[in-house]
Protein backbone atom coordinates (compact mmCIF):
# COMPACT_ATOMS: atom_id res chain seq x y z
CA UNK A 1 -9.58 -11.77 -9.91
CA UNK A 2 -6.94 -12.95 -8.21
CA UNK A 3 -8.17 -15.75 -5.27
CA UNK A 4 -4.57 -17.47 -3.99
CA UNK A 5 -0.81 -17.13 -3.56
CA UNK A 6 1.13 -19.25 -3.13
CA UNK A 7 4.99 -18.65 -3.27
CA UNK A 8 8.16 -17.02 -1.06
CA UNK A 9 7.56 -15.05 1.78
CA UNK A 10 10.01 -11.79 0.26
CA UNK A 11 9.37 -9.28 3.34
CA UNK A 12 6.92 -9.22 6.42
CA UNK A 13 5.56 -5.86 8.16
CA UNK A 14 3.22 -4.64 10.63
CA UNK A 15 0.23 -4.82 7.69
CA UNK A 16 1.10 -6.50 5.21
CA UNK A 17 3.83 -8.63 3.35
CA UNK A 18 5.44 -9.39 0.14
CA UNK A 19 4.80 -12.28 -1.41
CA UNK A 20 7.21 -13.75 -4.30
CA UNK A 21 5.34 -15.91 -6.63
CA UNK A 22 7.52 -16.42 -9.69
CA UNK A 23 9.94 -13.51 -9.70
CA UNK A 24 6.59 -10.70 -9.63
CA UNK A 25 6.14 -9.68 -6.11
CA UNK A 26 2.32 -9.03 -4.70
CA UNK A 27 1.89 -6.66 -1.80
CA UNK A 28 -0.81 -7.70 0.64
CA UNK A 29 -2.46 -6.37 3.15
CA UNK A 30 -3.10 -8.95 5.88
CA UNK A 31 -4.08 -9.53 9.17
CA UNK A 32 -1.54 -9.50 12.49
CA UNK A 33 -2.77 -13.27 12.79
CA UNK A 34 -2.17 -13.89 9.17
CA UNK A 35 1.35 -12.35 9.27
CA UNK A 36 2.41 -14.19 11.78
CA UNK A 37 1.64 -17.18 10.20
CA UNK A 38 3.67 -16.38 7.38
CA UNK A 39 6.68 -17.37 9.42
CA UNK A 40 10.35 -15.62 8.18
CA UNK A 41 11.29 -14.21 4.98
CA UNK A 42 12.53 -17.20 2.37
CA UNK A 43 9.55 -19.37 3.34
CA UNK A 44 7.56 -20.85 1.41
CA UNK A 45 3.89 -19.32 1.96
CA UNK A 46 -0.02 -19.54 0.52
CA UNK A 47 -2.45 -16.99 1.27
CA UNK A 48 -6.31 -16.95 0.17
CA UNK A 49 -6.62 -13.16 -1.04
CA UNK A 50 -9.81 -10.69 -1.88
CA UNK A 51 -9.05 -8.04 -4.29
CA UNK A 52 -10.62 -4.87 -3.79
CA UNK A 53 -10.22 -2.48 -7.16
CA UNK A 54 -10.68 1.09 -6.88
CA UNK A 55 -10.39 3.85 -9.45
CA UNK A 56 -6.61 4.63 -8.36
CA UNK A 57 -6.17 1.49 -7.32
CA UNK A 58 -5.91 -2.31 -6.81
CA UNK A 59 -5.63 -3.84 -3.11
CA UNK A 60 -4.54 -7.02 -2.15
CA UNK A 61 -5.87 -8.74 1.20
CA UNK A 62 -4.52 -12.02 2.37
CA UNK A 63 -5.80 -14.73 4.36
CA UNK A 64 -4.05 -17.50 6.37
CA UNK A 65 -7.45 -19.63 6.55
CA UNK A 66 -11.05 -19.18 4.49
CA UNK A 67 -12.76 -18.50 7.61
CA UNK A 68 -10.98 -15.28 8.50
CA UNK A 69 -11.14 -14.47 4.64
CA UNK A 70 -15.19 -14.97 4.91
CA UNK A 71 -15.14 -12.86 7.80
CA UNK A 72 -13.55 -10.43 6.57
CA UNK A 73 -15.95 -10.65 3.73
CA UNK A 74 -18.65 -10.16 5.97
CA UNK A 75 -17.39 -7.59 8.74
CA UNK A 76 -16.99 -5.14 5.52
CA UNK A 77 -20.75 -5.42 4.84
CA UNK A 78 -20.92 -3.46 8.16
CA UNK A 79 -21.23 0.32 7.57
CA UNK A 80 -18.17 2.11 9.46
CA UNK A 81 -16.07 -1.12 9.13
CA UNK A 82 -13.65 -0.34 6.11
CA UNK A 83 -10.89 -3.49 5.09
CA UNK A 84 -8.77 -2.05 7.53
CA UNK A 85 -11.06 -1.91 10.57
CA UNK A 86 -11.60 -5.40 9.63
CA UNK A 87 -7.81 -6.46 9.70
CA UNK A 88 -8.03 -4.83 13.23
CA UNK A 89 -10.83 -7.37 14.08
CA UNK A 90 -9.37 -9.89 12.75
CA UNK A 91 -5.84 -9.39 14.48
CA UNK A 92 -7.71 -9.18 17.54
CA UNK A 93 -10.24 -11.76 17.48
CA UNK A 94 -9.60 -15.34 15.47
CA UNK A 95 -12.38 -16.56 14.10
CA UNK A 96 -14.20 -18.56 16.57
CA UNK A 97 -13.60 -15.81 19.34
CA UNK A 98 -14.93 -13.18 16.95
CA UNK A 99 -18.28 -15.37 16.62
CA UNK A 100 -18.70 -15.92 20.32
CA UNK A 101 -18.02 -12.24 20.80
CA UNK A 102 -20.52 -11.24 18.16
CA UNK A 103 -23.42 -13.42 19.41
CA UNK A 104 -23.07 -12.36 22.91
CA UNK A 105 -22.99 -8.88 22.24
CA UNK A 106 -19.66 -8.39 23.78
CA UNK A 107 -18.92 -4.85 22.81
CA UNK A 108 -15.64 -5.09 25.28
CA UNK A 109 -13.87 -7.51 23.39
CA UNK A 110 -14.63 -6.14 19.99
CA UNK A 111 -13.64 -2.60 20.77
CA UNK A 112 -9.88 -4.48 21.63
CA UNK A 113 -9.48 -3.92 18.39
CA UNK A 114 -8.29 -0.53 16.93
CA UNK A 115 -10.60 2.17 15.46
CA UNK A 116 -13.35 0.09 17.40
CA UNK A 117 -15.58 2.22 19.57
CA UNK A 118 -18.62 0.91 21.71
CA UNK A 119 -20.87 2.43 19.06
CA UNK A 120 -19.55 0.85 16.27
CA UNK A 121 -18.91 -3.10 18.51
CA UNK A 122 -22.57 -2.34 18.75
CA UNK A 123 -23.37 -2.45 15.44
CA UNK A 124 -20.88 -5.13 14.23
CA UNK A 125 -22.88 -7.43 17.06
CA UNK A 126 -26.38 -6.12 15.90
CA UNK A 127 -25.55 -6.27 12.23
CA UNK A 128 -24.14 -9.74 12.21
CA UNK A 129 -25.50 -11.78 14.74
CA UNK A 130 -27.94 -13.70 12.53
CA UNK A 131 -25.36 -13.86 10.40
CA UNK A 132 -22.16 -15.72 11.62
CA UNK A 133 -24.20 -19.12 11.47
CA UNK A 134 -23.23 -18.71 7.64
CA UNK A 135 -20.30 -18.98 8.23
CA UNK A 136 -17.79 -22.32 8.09
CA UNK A 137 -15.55 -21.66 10.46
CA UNK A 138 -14.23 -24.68 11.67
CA UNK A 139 -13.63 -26.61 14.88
CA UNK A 140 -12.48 -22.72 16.53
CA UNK A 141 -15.87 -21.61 16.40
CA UNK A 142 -17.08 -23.63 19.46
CA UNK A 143 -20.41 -21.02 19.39
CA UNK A 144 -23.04 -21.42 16.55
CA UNK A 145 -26.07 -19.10 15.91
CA UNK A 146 -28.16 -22.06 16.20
CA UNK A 147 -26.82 -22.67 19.75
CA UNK A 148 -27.03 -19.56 20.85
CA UNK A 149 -28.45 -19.27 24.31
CA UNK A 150 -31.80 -17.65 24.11
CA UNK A 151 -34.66 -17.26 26.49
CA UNK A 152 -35.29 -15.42 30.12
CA UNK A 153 -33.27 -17.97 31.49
CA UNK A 154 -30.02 -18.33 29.71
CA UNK A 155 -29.96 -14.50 29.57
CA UNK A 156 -29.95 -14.44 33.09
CA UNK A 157 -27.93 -16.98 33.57
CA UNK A 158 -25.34 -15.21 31.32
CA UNK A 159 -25.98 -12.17 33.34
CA UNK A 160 -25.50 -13.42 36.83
CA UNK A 161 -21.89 -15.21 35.82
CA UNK A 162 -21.04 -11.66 34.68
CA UNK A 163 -22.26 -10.53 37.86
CA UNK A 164 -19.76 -12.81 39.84
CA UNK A 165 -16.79 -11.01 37.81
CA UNK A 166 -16.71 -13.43 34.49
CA UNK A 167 -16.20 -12.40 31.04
CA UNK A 168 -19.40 -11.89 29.00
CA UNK A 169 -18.21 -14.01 26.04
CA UNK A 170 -16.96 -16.44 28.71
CA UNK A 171 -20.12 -16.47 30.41
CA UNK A 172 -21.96 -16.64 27.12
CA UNK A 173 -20.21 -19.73 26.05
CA UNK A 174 -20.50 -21.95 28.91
CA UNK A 175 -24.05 -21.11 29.43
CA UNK A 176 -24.51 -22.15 25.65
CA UNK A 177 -22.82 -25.77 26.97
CA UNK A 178 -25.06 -25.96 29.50
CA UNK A 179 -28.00 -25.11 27.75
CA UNK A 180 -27.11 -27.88 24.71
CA UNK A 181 -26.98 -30.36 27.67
CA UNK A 182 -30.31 -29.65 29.65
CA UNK A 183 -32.22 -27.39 26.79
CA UNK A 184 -35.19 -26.66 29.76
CA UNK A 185 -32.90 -26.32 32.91
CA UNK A 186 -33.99 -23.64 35.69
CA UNK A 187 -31.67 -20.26 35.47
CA UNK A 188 -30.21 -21.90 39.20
CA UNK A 189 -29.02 -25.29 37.16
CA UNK A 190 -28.21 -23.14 34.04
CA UNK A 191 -25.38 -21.40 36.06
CA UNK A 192 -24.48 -24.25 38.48
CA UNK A 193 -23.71 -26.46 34.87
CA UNK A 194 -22.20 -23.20 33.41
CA UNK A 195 -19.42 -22.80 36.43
CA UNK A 196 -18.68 -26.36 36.25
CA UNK A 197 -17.84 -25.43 32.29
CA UNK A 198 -15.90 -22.55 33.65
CA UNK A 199 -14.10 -24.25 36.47
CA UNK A 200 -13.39 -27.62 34.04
């Protein structure tokens, strides 16, 4: 199993690059996010990879950080989301994005990415939403399944800011802030702490 790369960035595309690591060069398929990354052909690069072996034959996918790698990991557990569906996601949505997105539901920003429906957002967010606490995904992923807003009143806290024309995931996250900072607040001082987030 091969796990890392690490040599000369040989040639970049849309999916995936080639990767020189001692004269043998490795195809991978990668994220936009990851490819960019990469920087220009003659660099010196490292990707974390996941190999995926079929009868006819072996895949490389590379990763600029573990937490995209892990998500990837876990976005293919999802039936209907092959390892290129999840390269969509993941060029959409970084990490932390994708976890905010997830645990509010927001089918809108997960169907940015291509070959990404409603239905199938739907069951990405259903799927994995007691799942992205799991994950270590760094100082990106401001949003934590443990801080998730719950309850009658962050939900409709969450659902009057979407009301007054912001994003879900927006509204999601600032009514998350709020709610770490006064855990029994009223849905009125929910959303008057969330707007100061937003506004901030």
């Amino acid at each position: 199993m091969i796990a890392k790369l690490t040599g000369t960035l040989d040639t970049s595309a849309l999916d995936h690059a080639v990767i020189d690591v001692g004269g043998v060069g490795y195809l991978v398929q990668a994220s936009g996010r990851t490819l960019r990354r990469l920087g220009n052909p003659g660099g010196a690069v490292s990707v974390l990879t996941e190999m995926h072996v079929r009868e006819d034959r072996m895949v490389l996918y590379g990763f600029a950080d573990a937490a995209e790698r892990d998500y990837f990991r876990l976005l293919t557990t999802v039936q209907g989301v092959g390892p290129r569906v999840a390269l969509n996601i993941l060029t959409a949505l970084e990490p932390g994005a994708l976890t905010q997105a997830i645990l509010a539901g927001d089918k809108v920003a997960l169907s940015q990415a291509d070959g990404v429906g409603a239905k199938l957002a739907a069951r990405v967010a259903a799927e994995l939403k007691d799942k992205v606490g799991d994950l270590s995904l760094g100082p990106a992923a401001t949003v934590t399944a443990a801080a998730a807003p719950t309850g009658t009143a962050a939900t409709e806290a969450v659902s009057a800011l979407v009301n007054l024309g912001y994003k879900r995931v927006e509204a999601f996250a600032a009514v998350t802030k709020a709610k770490a900072t006064a855990a029994d607040a009223a849905v009125g001082d929910l959303i008057r702490l969330a707007l100061k987030e937003l506004s901030s």
